[in-house]
C-alpha atoms as a PDB file:
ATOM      1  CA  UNK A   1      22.417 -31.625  -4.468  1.00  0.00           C
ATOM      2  CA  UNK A   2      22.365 -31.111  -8.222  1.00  0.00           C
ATOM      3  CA  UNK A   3      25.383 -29.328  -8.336  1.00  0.00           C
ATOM      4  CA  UNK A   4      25.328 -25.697 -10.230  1.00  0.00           C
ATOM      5  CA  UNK A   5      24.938 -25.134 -13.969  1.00  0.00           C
ATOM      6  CA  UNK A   6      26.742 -22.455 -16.334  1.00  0.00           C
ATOM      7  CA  UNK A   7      23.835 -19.660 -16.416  1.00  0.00           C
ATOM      8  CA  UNK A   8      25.267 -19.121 -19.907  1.00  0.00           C
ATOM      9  CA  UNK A   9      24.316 -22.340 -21.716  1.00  0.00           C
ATOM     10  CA  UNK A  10      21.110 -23.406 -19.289  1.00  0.00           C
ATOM     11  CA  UNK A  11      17.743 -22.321 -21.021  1.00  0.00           C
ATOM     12  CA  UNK A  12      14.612 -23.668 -20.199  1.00  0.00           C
ATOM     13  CA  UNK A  13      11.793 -23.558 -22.361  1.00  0.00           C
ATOM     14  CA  UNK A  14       8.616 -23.111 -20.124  1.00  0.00           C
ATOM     15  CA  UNK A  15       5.200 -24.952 -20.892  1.00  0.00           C
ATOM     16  CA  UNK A  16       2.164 -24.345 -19.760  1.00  0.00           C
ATOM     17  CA  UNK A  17      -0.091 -27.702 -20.301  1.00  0.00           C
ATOM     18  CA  UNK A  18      -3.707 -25.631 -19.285  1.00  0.00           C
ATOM     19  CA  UNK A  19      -5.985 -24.277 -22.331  1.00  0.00           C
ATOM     20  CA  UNK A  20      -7.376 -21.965 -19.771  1.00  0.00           C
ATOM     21  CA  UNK A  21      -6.974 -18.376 -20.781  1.00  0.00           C
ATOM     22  CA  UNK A  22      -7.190 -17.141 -17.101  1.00  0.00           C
ATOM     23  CA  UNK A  23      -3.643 -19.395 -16.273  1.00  0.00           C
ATOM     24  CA  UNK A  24      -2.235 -17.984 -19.508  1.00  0.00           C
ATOM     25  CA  UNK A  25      -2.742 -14.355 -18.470  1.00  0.00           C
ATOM     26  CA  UNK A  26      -1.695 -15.156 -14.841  1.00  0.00           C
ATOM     27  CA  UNK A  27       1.460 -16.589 -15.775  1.00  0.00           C
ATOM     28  CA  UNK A  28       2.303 -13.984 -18.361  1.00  0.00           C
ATOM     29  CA  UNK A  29       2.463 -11.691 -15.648  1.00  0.00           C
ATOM     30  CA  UNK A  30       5.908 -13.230 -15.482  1.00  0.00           C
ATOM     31  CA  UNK A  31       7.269 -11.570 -18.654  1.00  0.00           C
ATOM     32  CA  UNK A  32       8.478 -14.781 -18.986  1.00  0.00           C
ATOM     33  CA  UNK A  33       8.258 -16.613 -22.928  1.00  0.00           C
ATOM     34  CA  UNK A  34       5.774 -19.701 -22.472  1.00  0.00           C
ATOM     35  CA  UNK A  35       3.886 -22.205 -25.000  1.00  0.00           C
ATOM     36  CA  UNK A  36       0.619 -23.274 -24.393  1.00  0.00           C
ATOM     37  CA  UNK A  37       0.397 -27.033 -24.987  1.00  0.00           C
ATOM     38  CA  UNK A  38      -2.686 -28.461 -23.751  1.00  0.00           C
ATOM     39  CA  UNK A  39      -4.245 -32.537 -23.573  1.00  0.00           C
ATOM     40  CA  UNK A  40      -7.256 -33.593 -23.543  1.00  0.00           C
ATOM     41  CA  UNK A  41      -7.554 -36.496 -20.527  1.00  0.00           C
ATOM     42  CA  UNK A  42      -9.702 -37.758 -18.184  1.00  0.00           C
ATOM     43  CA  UNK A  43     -10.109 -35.255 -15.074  1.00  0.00           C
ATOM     44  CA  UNK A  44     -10.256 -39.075 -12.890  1.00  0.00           C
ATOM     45  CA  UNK A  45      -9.385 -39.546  -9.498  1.00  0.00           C
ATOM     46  CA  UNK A  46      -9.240 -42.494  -6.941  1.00  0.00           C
ATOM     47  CA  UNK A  47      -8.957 -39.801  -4.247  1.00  0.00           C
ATOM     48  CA  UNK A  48     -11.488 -38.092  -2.164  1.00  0.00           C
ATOM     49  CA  UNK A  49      -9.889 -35.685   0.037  1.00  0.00           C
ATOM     50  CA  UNK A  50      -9.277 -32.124  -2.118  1.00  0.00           C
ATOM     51  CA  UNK A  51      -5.626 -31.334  -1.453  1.00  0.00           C
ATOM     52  CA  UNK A  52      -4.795 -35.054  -3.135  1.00  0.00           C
ATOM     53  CA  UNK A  53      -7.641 -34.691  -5.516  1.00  0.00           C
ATOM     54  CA  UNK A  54      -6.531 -31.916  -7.042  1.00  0.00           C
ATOM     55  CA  UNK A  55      -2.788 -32.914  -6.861  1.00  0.00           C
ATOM     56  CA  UNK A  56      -3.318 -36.676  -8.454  1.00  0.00           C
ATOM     57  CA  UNK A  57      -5.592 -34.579 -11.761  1.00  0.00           C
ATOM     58  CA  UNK A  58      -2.777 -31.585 -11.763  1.00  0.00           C
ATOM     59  CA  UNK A  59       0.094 -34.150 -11.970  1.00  0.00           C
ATOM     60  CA  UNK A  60      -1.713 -36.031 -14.605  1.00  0.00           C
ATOM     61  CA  UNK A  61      -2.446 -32.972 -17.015  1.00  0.00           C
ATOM     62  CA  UNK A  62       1.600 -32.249 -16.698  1.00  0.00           C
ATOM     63  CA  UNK A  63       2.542 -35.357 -17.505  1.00  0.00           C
ATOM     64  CA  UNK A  64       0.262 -35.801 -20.818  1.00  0.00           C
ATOM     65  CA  UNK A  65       2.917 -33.183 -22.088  1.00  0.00           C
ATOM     66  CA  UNK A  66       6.096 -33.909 -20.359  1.00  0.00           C
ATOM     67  CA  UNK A  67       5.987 -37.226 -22.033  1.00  0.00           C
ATOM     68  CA  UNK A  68       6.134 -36.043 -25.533  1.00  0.00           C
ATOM     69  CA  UNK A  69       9.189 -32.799 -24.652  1.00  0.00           C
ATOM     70  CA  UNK A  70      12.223 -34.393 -25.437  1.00  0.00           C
ATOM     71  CA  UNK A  71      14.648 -31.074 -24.517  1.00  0.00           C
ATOM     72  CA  UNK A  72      15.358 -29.022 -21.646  1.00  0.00           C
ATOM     73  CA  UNK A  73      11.951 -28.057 -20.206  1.00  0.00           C
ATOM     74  CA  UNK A  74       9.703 -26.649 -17.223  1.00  0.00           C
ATOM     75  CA  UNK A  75       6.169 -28.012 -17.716  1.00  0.00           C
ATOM     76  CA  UNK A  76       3.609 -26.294 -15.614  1.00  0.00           C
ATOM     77  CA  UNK A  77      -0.010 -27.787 -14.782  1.00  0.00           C
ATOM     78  CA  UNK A  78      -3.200 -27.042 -12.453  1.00  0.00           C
ATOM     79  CA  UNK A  79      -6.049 -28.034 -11.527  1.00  0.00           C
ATOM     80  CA  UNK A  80      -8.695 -25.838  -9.299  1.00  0.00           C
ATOM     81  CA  UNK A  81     -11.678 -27.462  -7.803  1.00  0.00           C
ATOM     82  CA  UNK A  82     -14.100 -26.192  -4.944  1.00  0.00           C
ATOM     83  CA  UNK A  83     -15.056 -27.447  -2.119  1.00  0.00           C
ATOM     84  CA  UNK A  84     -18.117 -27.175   0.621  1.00  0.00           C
ATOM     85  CA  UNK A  85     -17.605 -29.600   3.441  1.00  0.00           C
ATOM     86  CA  UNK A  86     -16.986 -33.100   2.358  1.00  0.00           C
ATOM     87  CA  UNK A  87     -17.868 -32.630  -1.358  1.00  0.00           C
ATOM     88  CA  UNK A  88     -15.644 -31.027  -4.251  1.00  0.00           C
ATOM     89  CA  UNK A  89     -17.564 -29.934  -7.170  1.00  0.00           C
ATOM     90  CA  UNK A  90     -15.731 -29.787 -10.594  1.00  0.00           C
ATOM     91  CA  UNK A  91     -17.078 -27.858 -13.473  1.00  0.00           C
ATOM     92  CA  UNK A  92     -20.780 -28.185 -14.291  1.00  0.00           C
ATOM     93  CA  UNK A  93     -22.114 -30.643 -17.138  1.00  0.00           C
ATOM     94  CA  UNK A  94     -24.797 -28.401 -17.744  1.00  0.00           C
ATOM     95  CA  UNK A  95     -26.959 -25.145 -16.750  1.00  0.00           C
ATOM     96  CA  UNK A  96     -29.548 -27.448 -14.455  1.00  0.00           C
ATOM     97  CA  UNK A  97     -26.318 -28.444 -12.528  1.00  0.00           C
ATOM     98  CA  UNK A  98     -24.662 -25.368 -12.519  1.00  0.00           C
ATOM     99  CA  UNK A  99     -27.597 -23.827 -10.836  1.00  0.00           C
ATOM    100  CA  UNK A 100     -27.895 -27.185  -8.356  1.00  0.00           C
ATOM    101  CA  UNK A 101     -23.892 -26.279  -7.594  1.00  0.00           C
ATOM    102  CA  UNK A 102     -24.994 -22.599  -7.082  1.00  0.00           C
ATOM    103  CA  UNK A 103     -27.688 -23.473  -4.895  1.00  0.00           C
ATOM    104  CA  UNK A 104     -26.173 -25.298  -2.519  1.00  0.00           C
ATOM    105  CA  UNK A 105     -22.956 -22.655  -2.192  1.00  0.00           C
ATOM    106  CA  UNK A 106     -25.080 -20.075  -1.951  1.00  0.00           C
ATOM    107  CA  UNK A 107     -25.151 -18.184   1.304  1.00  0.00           C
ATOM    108  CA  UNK A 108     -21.880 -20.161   2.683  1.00  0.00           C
ATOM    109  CA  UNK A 109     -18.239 -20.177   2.449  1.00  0.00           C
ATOM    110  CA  UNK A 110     -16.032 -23.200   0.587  1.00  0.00           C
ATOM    111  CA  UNK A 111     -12.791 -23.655   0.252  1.00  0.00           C
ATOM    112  CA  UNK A 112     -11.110 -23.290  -3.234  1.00  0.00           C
ATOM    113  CA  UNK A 113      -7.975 -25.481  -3.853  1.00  0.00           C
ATOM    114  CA  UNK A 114      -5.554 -25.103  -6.544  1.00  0.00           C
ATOM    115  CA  UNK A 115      -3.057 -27.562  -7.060  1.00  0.00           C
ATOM    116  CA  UNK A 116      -0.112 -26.733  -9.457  1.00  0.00           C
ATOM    117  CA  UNK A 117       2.510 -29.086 -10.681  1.00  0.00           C
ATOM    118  CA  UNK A 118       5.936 -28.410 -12.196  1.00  0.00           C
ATOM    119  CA  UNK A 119       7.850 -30.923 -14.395  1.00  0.00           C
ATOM    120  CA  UNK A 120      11.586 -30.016 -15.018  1.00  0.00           C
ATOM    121  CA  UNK A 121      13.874 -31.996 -17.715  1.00  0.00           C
ATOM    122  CA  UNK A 122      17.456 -30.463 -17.478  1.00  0.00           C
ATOM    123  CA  UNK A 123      20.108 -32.376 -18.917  1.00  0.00           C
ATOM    124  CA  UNK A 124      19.738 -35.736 -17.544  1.00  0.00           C
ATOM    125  CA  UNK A 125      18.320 -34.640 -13.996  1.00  0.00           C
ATOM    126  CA  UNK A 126      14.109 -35.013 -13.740  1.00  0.00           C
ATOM    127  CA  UNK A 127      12.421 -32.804 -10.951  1.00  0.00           C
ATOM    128  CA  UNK A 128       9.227 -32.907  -9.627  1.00  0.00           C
ATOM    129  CA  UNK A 129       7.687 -30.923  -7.682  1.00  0.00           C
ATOM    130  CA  UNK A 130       3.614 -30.311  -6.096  1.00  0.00           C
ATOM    131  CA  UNK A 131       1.677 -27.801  -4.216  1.00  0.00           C
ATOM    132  CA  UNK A 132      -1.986 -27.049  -2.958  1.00  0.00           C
ATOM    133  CA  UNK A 133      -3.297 -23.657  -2.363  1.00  0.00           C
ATOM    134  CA  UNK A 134      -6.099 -23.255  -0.289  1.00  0.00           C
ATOM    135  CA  UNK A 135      -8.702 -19.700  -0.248  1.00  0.00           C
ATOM    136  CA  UNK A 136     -11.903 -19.126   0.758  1.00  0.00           C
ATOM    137  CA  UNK A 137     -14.970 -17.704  -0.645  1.00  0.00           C
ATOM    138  CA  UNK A 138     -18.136 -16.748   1.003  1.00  0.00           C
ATOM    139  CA  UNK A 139     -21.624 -16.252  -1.313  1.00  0.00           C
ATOM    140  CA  UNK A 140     -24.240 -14.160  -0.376  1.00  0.00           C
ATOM    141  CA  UNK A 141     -27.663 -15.430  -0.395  1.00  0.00           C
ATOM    142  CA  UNK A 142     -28.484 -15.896  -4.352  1.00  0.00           C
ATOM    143  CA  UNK A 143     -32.332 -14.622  -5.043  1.00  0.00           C
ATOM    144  CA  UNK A 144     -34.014 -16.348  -7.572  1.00  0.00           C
ATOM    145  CA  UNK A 145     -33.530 -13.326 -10.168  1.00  0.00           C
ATOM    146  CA  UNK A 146     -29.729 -12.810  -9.472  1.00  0.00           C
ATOM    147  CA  UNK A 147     -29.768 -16.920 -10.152  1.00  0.00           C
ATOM    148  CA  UNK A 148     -31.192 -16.271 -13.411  1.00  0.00           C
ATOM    149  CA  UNK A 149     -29.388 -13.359 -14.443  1.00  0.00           C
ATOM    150  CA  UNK A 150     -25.888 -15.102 -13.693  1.00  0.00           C
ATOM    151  CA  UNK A 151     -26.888 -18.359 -15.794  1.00  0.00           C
ATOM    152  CA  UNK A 152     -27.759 -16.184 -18.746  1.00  0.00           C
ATOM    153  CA  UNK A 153     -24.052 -15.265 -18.861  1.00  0.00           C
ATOM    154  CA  UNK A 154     -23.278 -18.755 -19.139  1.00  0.00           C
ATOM    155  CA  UNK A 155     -20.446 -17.754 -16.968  1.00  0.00           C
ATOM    156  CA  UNK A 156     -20.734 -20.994 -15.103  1.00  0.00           C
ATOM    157  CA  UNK A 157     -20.414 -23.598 -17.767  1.00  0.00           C
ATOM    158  CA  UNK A 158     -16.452 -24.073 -17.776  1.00  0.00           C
ATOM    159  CA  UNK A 159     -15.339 -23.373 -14.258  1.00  0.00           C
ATOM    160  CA  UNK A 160     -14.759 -25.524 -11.061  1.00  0.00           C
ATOM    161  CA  UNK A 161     -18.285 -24.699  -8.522  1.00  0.00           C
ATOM    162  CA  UNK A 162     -20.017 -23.002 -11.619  1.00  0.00           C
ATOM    163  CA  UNK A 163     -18.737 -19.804 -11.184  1.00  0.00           C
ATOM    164  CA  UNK A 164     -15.314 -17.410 -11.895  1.00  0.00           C
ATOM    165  CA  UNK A 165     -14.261 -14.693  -9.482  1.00  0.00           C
ATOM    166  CA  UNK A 166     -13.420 -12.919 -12.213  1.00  0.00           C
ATOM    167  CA  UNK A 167     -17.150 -12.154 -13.796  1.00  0.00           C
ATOM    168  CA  UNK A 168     -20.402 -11.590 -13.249  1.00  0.00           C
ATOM    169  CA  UNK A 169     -20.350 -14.075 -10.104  1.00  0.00           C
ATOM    170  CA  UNK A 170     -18.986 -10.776  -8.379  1.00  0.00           C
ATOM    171  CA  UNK A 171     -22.725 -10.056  -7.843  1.00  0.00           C
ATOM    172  CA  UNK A 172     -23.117 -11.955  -5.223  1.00  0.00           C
ATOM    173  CA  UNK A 173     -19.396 -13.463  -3.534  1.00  0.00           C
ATOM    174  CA  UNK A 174     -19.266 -10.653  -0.240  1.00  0.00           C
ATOM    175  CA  UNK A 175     -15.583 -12.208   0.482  1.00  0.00           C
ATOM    176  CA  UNK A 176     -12.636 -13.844  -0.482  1.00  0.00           C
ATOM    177  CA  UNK A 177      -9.756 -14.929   2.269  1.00  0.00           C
ATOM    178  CA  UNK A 178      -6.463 -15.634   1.245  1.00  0.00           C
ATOM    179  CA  UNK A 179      -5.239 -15.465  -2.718  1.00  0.00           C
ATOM    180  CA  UNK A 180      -7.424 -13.970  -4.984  1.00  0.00           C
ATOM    181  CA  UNK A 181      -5.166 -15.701  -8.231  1.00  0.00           C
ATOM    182  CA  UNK A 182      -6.160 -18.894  -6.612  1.00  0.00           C
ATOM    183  CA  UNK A 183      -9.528 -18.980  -6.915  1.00  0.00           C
ATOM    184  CA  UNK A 184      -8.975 -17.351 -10.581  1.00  0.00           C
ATOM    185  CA  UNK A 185      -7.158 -20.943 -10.912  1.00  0.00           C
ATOM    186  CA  UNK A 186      -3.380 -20.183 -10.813  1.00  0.00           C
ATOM    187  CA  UNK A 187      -1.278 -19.412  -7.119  1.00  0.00           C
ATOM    188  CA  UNK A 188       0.574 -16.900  -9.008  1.00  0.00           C
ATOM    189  CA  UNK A 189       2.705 -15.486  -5.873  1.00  0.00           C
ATOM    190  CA  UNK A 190       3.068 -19.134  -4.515  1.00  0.00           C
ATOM    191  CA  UNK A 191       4.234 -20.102  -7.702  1.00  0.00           C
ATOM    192  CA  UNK A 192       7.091 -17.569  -7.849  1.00  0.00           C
ATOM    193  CA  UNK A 193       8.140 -18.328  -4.158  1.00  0.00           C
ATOM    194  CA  UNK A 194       8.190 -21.884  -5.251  1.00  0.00           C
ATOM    195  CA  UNK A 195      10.057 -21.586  -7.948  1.00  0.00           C
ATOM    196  CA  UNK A 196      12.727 -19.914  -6.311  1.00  0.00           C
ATOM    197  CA  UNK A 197      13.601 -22.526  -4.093  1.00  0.00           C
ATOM    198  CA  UNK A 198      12.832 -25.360  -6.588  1.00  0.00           C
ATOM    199  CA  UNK A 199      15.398 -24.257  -8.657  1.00  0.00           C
ATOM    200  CA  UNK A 200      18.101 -22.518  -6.554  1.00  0.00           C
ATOM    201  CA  UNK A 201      20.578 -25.553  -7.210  1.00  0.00           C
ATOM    202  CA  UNK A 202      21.001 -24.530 -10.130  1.00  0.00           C
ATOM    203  CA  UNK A 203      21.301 -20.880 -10.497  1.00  0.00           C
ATOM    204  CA  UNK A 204      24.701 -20.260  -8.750  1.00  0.00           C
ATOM    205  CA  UNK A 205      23.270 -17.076  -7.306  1.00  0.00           C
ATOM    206  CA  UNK A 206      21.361 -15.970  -9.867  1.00  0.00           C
ATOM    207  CA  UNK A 207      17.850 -15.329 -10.565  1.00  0.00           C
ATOM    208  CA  UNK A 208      15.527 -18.349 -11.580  1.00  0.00           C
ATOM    209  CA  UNK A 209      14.374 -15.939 -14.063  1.00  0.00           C
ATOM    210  CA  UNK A 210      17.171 -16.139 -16.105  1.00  0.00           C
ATOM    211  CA  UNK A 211      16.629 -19.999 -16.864  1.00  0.00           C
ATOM    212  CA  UNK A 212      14.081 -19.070 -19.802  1.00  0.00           C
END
């Protein structure tokens, strides 16, 4: 046990170490103050399963910027990937793959993970602390035209499976089980519940919410 801190002189400064603009608008649902500090590394990964995949890249993006905050701090990081069967598909290097991705979803369900990791610096105490949330999303057949159409957007060129729930994809995805944020890329309600109980030592009652 950490042992409780005076509410009165604790502030965390939340950071949010994505450049995506889908986590920033899912987290500032909050009405919590955040910065956006983002690095650029190497999405690489000795694992092969999803739920460590994703952890091992999320954990790496936090810690590009948890390194360089020298004060009292809650970093926050993700990483979404999707996955049909054995194989996890990350963002498209191009509109040829994209479609290849798209192709091979098409008609099926996957599974989208979204791993989020939370780095806290408070006084001289370090937490750390991992999840994985899991949904699923199930494509209709995609016709050759609706293929075409969709690419056009270039919807698919910066998103995990070549596609975001949020867009013109809605065309053909017939059904999504389980969180709707997490395939958007951010757990939003998980995160909350998480937090709570993350940092209950040292609220003394409180609400988490008044840590920022």
């Amino acid at each position: 046990m950490y042992g409780y801190y005076d509410m009165e002189k604790i502030r965390l400064k939340m950071i949010l170490a994505s450049a995506s603009p889908r986590r920033k608008e899912l987290l500032g649902h909050l009405k919590i103050p955040f910065l956006v500090i983002a690095k650029n590394i190497p999405e690489q990964t000795h694992f092969k399963d999803p739920v460590n995949f994703s952890r091992h890249i999320a954990e790496l993006k936090g810690e590009a910027v948890f390194e360089e905050i020298h004060e009292d701090c809650m970093v926050i990081s993700a990483d979404t990937i999707v996955c049909l069967d054995t194989k996890i598909y990350g963002k498209p290097q191009d509109e040829a793959e994209a479609k290849i991705f798209l192709l091979e979803l098409s008609g099926k369900t996957h599974s989208v993970f979204t791993a989020v990791s939370v780095k806290i610096k408070l006084g001289d105490k370090m937490l750390h602390h991992s999840f994985v949330e899991e949904s699923k999303v199930t494509f209709n057949k995609i016709s050759p035209e609706l293929m075409n159409r969709y690419l056009a957007t270039k919807d698919s060129l910066d998103k995990a499976g070549a596609y975001g729930i949020q867009g013109p994809s809605l065309t053909f995805i017939s059904k999504v089980e389980g969180d709707y944020a997490n395939v958007v890329g951010f757990p939003l309600s998980r995160f909350v519940l998480e937090c709570e109980q993350l940092l209950k030592p040292f609220t003394n009652g409180h609400s988490w919410f008044e840590l920022f």
